[in-house]
N, C-alpha and C. Protein backbone atom coordinates (compact mmCIF):
# COMPACT_ATOMS: atom_id res chain seq x y z
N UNK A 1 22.26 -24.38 26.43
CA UNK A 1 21.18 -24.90 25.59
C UNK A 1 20.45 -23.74 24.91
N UNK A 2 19.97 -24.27 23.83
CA UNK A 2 19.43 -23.13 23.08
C UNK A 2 17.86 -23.10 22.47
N UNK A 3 16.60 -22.78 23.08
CA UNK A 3 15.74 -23.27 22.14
C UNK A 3 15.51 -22.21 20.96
N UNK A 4 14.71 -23.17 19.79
CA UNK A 4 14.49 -22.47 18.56
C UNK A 4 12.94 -22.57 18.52
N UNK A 5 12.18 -21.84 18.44
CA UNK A 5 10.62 -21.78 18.03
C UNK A 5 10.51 -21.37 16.75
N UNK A 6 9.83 -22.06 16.38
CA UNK A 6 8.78 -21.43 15.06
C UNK A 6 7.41 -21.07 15.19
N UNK A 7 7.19 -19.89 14.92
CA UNK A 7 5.51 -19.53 15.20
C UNK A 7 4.49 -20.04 14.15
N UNK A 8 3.42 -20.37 14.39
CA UNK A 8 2.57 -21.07 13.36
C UNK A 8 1.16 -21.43 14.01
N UNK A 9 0.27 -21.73 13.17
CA UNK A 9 -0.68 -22.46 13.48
C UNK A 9 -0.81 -23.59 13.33
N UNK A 10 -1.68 -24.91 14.35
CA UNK A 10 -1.61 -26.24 14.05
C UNK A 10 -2.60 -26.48 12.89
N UNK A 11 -2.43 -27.79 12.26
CA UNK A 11 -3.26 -28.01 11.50
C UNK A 11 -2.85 -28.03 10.30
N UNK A 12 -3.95 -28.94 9.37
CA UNK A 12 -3.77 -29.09 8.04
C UNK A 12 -4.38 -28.28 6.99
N UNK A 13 -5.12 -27.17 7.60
CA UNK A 13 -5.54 -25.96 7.18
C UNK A 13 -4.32 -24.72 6.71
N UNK A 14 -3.79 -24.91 7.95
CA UNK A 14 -2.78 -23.84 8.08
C UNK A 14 -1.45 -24.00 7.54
N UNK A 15 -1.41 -24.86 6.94
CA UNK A 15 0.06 -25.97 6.69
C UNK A 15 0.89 -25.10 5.79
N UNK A 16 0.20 -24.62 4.73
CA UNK A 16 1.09 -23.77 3.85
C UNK A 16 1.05 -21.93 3.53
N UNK A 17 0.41 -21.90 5.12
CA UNK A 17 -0.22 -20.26 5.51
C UNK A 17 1.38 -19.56 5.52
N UNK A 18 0.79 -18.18 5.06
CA UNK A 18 2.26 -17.32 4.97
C UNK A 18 2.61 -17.50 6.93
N UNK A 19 1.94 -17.08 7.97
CA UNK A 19 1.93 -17.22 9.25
C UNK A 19 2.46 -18.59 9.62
N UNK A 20 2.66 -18.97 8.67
CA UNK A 20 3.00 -20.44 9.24
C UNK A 20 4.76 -20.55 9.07
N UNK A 21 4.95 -19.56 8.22
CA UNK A 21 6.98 -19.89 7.46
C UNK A 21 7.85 -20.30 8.60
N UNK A 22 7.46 -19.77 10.03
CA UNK A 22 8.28 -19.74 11.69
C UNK A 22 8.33 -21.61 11.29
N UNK A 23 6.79 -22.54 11.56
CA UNK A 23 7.34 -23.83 11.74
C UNK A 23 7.96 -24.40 10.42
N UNK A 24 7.68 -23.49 9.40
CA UNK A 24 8.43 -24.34 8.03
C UNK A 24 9.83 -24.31 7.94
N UNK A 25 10.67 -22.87 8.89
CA UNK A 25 12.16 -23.09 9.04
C UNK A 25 12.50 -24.05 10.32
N UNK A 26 11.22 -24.40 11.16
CA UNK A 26 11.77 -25.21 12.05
C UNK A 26 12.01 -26.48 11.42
N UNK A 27 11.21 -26.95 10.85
CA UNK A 27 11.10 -27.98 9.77
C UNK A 27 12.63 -28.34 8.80
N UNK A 28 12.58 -27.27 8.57
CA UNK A 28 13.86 -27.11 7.45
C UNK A 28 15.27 -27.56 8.46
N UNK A 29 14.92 -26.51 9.29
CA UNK A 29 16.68 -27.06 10.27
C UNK A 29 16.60 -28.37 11.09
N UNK A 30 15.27 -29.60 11.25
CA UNK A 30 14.75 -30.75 11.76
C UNK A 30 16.18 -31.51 10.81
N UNK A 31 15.76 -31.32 9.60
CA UNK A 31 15.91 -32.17 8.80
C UNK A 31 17.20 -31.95 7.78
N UNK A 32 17.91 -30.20 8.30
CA UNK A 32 19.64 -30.00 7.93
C UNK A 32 20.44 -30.28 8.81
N UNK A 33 19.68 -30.91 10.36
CA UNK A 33 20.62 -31.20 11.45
C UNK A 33 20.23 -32.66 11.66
N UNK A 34 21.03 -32.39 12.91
CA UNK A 34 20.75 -33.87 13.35
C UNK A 34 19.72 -33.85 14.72
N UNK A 35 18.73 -34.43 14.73
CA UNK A 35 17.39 -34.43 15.70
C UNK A 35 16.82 -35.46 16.04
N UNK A 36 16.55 -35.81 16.89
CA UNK A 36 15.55 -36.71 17.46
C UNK A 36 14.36 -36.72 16.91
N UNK A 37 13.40 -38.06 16.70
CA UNK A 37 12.18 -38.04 16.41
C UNK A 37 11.16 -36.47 17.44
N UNK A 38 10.32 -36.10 16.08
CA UNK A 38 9.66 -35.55 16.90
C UNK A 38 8.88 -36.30 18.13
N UNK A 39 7.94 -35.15 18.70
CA UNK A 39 7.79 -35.73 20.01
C UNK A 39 6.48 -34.68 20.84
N UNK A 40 5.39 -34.87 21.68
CA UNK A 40 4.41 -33.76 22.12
C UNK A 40 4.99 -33.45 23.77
N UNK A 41 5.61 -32.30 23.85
CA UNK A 41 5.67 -32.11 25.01
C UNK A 41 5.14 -30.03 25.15
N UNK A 42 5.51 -29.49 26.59
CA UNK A 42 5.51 -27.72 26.38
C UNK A 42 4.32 -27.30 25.23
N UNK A 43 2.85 -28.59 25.30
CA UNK A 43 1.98 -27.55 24.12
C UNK A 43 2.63 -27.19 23.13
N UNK A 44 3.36 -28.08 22.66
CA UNK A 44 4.47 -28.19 21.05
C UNK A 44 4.61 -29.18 20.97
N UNK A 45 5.02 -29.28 19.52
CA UNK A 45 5.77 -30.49 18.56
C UNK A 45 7.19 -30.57 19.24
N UNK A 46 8.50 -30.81 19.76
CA UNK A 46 9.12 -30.82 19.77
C UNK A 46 10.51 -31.78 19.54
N UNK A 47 11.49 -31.59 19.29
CA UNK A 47 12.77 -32.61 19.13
C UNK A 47 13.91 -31.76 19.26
N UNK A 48 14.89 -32.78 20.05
CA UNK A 48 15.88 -32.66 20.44
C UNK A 48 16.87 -33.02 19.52
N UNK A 49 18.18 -32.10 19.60
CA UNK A 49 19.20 -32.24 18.82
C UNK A 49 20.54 -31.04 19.29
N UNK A 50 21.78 -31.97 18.18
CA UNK A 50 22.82 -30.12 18.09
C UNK A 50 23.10 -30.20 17.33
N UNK A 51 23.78 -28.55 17.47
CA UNK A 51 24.09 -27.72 16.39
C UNK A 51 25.61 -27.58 16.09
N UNK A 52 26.77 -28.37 15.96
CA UNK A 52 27.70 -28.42 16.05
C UNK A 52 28.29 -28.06 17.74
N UNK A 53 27.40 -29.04 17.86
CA UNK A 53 28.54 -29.26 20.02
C UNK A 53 27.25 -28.51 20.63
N UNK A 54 26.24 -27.63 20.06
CA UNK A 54 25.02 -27.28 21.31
C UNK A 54 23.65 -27.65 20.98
N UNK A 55 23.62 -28.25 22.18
CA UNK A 55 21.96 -28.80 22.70
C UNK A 55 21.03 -27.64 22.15
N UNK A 56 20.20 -28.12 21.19
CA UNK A 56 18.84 -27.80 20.96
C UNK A 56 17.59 -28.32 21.15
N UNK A 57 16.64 -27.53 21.34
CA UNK A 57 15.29 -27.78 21.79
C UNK A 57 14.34 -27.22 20.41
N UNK A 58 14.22 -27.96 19.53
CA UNK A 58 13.00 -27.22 18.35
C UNK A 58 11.79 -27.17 18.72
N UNK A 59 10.99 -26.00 18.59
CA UNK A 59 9.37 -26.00 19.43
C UNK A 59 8.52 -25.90 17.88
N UNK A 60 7.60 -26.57 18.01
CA UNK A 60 6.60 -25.73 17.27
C UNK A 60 5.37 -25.84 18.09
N UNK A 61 4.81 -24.40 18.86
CA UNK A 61 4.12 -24.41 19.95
C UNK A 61 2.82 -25.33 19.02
N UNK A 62 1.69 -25.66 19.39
CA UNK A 62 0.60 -26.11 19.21
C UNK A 62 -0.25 -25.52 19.68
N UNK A 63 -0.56 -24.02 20.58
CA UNK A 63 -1.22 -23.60 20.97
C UNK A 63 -2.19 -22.40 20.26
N UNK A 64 -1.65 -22.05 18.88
CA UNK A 64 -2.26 -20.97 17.70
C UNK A 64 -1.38 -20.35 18.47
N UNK A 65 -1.10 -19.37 17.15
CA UNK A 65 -0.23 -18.29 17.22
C UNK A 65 -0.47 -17.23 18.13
N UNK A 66 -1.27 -16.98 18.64
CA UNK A 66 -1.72 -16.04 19.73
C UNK A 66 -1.47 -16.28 20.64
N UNK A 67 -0.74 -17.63 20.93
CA UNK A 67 -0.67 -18.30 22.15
C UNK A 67 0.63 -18.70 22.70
N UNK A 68 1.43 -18.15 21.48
CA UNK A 68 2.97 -19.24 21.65
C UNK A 68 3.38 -18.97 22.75
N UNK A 69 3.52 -18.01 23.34
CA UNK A 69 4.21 -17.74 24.57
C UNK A 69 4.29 -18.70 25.92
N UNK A 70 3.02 -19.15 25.71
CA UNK A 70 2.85 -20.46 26.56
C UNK A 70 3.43 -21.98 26.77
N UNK A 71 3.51 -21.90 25.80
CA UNK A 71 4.59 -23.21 25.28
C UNK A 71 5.93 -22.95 25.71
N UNK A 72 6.43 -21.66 25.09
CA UNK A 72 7.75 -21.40 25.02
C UNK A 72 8.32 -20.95 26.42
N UNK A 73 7.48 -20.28 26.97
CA UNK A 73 7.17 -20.06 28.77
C UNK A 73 7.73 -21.10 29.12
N UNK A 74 6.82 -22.39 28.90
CA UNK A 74 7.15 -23.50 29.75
C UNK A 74 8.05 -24.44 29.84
N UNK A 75 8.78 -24.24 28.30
CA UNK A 75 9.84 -24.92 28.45
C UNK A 75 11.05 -23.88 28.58
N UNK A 76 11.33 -22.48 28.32
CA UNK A 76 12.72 -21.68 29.14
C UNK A 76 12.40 -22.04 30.58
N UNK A 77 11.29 -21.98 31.02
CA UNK A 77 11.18 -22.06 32.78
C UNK A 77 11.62 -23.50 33.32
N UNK A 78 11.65 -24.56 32.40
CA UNK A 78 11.69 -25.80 32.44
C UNK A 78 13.07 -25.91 32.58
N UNK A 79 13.91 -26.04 31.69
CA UNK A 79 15.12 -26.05 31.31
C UNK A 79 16.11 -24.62 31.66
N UNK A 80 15.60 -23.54 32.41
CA UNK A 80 15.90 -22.56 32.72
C UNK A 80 17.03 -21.88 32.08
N UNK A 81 16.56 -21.59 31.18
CA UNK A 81 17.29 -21.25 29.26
C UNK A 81 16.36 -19.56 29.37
N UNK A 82 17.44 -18.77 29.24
CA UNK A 82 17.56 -17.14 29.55
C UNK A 82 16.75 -16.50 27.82
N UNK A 83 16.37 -15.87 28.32
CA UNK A 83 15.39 -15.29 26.63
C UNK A 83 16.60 -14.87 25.85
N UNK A 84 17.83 -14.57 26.07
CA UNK A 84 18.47 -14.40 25.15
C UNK A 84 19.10 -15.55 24.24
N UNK A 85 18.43 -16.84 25.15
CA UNK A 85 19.10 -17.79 24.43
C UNK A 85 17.62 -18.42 24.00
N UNK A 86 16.87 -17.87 23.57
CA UNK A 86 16.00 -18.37 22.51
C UNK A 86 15.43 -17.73 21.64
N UNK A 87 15.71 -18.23 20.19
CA UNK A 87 15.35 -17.62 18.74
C UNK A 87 13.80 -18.23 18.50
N UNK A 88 13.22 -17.11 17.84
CA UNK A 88 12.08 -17.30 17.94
C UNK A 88 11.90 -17.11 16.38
N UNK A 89 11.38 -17.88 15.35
CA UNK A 89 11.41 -17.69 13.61
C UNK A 89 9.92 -17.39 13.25
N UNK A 90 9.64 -16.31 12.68
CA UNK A 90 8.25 -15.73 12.69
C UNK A 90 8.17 -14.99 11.27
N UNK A 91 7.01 -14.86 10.55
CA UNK A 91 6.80 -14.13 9.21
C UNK A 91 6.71 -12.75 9.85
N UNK A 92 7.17 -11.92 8.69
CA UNK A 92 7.26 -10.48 8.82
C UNK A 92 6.53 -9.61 8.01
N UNK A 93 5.38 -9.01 7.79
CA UNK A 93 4.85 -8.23 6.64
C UNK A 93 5.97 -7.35 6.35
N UNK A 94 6.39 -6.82 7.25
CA UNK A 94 7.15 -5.00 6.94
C UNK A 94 8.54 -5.33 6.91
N UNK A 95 9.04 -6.79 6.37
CA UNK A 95 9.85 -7.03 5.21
C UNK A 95 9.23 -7.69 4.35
N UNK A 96 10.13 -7.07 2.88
CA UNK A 96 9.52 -7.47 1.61
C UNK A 96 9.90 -9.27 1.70
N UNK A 97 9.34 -9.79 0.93
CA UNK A 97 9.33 -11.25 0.44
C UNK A 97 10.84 -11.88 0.30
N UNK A 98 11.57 -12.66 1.14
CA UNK A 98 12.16 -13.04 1.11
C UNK A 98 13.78 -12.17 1.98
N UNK A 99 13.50 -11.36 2.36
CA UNK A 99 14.10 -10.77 3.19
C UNK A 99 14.43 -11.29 4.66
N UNK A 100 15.35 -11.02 5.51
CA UNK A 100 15.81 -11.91 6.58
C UNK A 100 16.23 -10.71 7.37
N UNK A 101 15.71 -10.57 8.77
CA UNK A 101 16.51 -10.04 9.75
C UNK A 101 16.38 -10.52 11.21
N UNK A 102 17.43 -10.39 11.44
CA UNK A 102 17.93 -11.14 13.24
C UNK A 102 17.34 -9.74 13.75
N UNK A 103 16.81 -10.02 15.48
CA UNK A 103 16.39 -8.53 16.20
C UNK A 103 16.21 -9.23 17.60
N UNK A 104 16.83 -8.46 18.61
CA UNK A 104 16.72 -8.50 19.78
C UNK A 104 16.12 -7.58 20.72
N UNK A 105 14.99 -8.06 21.29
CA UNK A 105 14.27 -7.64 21.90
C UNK A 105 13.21 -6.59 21.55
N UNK A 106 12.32 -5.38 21.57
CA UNK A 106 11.76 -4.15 21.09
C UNK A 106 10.02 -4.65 21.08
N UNK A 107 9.38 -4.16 20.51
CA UNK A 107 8.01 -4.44 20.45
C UNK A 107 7.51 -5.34 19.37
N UNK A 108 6.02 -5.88 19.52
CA UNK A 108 5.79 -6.59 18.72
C UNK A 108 5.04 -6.73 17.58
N UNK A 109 5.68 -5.32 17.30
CA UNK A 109 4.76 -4.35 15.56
C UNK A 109 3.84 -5.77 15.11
N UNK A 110 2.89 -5.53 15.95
CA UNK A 110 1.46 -6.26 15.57
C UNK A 110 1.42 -7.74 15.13
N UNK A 111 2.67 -8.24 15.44
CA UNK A 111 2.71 -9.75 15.45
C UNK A 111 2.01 -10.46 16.91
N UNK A 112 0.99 -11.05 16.72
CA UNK A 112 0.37 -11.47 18.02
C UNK A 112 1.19 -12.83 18.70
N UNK A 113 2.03 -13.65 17.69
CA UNK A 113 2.65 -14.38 18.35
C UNK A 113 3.79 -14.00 19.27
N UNK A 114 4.46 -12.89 18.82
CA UNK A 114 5.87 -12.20 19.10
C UNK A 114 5.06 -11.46 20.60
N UNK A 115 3.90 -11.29 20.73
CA UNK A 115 3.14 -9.84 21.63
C UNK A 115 2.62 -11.25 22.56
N UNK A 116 2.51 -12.51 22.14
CA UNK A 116 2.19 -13.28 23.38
C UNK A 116 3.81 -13.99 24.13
N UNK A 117 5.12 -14.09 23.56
CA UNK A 117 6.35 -14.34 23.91
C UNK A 117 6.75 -13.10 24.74
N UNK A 118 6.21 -12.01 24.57
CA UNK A 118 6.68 -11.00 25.31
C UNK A 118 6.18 -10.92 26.61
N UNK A 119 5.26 -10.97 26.68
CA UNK A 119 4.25 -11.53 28.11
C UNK A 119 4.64 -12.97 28.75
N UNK A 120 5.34 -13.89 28.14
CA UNK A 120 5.34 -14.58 28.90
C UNK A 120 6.70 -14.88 29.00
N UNK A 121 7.66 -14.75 27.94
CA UNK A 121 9.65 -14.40 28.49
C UNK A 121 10.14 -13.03 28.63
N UNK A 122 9.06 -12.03 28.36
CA UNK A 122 10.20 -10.54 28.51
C UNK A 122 10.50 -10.54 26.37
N UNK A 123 11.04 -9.51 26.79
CA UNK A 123 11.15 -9.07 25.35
C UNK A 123 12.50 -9.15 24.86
N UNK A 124 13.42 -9.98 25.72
CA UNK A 124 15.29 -10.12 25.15
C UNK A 124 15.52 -11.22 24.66
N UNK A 125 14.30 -11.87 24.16
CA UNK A 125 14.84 -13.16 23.45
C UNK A 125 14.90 -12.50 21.80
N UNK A 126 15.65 -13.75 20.74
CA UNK A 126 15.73 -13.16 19.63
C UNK A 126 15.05 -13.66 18.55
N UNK A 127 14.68 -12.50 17.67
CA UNK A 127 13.45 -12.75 16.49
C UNK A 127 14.45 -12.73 15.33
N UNK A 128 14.05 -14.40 14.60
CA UNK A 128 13.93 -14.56 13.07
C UNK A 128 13.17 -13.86 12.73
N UNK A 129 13.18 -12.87 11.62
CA UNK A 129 12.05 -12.30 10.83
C UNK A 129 12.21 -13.17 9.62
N UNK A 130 10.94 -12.88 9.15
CA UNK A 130 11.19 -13.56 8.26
C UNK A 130 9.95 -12.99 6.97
N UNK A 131 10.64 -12.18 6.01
CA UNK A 131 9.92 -11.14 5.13
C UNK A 131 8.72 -12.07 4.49
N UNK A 132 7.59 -11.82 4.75
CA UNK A 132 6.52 -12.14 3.91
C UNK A 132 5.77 -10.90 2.66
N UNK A 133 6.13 -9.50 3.31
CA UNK A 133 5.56 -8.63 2.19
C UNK A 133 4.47 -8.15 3.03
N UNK A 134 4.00 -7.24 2.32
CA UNK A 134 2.21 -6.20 3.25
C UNK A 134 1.46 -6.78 1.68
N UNK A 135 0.43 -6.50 2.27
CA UNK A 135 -0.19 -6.92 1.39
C UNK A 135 -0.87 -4.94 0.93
N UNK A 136 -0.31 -4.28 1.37
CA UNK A 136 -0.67 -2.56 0.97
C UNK A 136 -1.63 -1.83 1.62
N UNK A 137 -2.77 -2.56 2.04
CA UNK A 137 -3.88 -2.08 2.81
C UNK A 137 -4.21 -2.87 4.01
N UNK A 138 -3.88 -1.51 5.28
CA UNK A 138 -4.53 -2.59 6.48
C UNK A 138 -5.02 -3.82 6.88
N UNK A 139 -6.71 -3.18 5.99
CA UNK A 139 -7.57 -4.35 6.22
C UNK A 139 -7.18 -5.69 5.44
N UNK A 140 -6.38 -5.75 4.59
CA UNK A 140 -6.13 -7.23 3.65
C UNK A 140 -4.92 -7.75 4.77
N UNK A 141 -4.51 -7.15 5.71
CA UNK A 141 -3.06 -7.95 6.42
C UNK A 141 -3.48 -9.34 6.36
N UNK A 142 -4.82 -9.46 7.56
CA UNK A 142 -5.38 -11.06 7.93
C UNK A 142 -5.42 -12.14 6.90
N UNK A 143 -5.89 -11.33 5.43
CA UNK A 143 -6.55 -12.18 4.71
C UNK A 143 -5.26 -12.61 4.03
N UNK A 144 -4.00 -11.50 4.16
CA UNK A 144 -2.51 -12.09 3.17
C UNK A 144 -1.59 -13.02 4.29
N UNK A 145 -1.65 -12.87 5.75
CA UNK A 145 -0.78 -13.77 6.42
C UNK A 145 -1.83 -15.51 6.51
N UNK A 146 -2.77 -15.28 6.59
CA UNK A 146 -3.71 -16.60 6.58
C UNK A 146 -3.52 -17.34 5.10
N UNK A 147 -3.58 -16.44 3.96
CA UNK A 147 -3.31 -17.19 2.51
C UNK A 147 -1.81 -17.95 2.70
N UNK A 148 -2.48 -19.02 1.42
CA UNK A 148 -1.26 -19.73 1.43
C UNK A 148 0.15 -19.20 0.31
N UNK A 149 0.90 -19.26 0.59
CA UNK A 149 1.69 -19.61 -0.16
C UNK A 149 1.55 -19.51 -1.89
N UNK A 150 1.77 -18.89 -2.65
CA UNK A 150 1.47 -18.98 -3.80
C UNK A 150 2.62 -19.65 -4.89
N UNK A 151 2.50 -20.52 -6.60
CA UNK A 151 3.48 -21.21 -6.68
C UNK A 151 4.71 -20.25 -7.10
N UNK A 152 4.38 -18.92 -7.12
CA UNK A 152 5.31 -18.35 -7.87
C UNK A 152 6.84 -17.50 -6.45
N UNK A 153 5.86 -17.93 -5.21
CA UNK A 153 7.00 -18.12 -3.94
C UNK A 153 7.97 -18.96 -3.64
N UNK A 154 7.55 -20.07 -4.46
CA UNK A 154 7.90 -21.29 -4.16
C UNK A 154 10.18 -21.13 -3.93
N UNK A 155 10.75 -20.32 -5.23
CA UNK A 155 12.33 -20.20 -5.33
C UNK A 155 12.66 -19.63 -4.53
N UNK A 156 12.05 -17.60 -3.72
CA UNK A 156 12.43 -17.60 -2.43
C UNK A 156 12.89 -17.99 -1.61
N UNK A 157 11.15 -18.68 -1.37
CA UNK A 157 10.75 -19.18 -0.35
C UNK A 157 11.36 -20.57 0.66
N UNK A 158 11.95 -21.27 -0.64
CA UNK A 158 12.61 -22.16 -0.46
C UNK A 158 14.37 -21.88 0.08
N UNK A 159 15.06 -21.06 -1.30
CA UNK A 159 16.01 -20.85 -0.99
C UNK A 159 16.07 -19.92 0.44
N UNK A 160 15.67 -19.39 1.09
CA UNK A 160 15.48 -18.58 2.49
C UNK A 160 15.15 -19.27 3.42
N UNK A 161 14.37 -20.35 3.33
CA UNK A 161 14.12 -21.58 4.55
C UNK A 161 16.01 -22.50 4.71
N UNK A 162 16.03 -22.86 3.26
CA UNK A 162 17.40 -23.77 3.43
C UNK A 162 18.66 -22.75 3.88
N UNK A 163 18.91 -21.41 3.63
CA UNK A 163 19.78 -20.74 3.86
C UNK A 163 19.24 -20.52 5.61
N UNK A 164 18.23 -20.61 6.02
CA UNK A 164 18.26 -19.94 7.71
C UNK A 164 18.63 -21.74 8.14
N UNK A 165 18.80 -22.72 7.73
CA UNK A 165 19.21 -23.80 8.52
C UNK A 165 20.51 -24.22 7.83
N UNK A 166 21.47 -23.73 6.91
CA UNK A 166 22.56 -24.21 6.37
C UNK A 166 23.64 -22.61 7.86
N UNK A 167 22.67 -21.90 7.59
CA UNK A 167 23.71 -20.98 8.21
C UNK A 167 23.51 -20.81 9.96
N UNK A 168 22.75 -21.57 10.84
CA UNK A 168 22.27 -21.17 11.58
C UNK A 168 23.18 -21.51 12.87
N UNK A 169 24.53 -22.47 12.41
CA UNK A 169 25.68 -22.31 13.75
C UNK A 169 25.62 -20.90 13.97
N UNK A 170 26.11 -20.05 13.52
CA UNK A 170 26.12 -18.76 13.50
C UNK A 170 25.26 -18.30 14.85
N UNK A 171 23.94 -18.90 14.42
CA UNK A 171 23.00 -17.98 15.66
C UNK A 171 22.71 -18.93 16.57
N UNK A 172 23.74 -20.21 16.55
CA UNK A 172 23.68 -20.90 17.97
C UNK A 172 24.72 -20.63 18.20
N UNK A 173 26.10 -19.64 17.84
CA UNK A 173 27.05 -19.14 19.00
C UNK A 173 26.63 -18.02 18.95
N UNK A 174 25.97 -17.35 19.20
CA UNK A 174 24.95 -15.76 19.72
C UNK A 174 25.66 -15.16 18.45
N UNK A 175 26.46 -15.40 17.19
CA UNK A 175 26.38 -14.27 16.66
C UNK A 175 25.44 -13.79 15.14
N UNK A 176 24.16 -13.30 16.11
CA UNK A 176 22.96 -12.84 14.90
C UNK A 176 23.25 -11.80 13.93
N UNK A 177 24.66 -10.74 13.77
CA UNK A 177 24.77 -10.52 12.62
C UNK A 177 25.69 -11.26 11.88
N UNK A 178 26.27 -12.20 12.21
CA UNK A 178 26.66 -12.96 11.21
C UNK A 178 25.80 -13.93 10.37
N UNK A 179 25.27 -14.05 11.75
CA UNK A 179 23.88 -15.22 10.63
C UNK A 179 22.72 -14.39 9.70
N UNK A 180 22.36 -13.21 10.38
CA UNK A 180 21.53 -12.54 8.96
C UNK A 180 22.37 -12.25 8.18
N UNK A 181 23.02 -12.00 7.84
CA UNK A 181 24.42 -11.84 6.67
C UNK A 181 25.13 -12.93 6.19
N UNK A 182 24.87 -14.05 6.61
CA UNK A 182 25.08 -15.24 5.89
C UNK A 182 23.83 -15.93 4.96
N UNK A 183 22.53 -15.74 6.03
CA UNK A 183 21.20 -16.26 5.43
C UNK A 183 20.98 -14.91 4.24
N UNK A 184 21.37 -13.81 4.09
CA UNK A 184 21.20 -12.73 2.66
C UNK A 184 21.92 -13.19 1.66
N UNK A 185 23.00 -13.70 2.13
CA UNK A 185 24.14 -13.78 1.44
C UNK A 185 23.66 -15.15 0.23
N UNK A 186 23.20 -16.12 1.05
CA UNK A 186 22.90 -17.71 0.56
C UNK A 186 21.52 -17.48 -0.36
N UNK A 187 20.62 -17.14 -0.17
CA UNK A 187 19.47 -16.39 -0.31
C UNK A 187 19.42 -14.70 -0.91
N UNK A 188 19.77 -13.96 -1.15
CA UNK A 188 19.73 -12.88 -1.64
C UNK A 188 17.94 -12.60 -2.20
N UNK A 189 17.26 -11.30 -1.77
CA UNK A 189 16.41 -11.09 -1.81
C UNK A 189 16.13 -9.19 -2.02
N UNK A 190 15.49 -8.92 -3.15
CA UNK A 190 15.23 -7.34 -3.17
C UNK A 190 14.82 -7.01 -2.01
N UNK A 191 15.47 -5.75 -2.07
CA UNK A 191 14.97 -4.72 -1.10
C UNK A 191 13.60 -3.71 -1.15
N UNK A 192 13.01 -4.04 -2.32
CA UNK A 192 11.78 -3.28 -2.25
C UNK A 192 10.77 -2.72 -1.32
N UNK A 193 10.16 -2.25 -1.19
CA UNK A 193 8.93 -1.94 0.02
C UNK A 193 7.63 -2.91 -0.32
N UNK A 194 7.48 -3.53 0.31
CA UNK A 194 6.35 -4.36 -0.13
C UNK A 194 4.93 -3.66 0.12
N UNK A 195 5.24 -2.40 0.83
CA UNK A 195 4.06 -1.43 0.79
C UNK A 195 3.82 -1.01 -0.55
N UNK A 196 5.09 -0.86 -1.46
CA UNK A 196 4.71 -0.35 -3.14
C UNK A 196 4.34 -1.36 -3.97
N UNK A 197 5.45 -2.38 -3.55
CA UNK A 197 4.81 -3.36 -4.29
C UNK A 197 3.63 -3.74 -4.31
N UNK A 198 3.00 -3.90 -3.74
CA UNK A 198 1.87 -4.18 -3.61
C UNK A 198 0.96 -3.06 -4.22
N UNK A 199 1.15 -2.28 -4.36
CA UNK A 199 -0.08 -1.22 -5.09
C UNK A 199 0.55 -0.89 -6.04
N UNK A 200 1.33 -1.57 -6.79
CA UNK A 200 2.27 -1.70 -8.25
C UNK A 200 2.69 -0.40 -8.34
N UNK A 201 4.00 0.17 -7.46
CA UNK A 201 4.14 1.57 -7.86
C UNK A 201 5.80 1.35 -8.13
């Protein structure tokens, strides 16, 4: 069995927050697979489904992003599902916009959702990144992962949600460089530094 989390905040505030993209690909692969009605269990949204022959568990914790670990805690401990067998889909500043990378295990370069999963599964489960861009200066991080969505994200943003759930057998038979190299491939996205971009250099 395999669970998939998306990191996010609850709410109709937060619905189209860059911090939010983790439950918008959970969303996306709800509705490119085949799933069970959602459902409240593990302090998440959750539904059941597979992925060509494997059992999935989709989370979207409900606990704020600071918190996911708790959720996701409770259902690997539940279903006693090994951190390597759960993908965790999360926005990334320090990839540019629309960029995609698979990563197993390491620290949680200042993602507080990724820094509360580590505390509560260990650090060998595996991270969707998922490029949102820096916004260039420290202090603006909060104010660019809390903003929403702007309309001119919208072709990305989109094509990179449908490519991480058209390609994602891939990373339900463990192989994560095939699936970031399928989701680039479907999706294609500059390589820029979103540190320059952002201060138009």
């Amino acid at each position: 069995m395999i669970i998939i989390a998306g990191l996010g905040n609850p709410g109709a505030k937060y619905e189209k927050n860059r911090h939010n993209i983790g439950f918008m690909a959970v969303d996306e692969i709800a509705s490119r697979w085949r799933f069970g009605p959602a459902r409240a269990k593990f302090q998440s949204i959750v539904a059941d489904g597979e992925v060509e022959g494997t059992k999935v568990l989709l989370m979207k914790p409900q606990t704020y992003m600071n918190e996911s670990g708790r959720a996701v805690g409770e259902a690997a401990r539940f279903y006693k599902v090994k951190p390597e067998h759960v993908i965790v889909f999360h926005d990334e500043i320090d990839l540019a916009p629309g960029r995609f990378r698979m990563k197993k295990g390491g620290g949680a370069a200042g993602q507080n959702g990724v820094r509360s999963l580590i505390s509560h599964l260990g650090a060998d489960f595996r991270r969707a990144r998922m490029g949102i861009g820096h916004p260039g200066e420290p202090q603006l991080v909060m104010h660019h992962v809390l903003g929403d969505f702007h309309k001119a994200d919208k072709p990305w943003l989109d094509a990179m949600l449908q490519a991480c759930a058209d390609a994602l057998p891939f990373a339900v038979n463990g192989d994560d460089e095939r699936y970031q190299g399928e989701v680039m491939r479907l999706a294609p996205a500059p390589k820029f530094s979103p540190r320059q971009a952002a201060k138009g250099e």
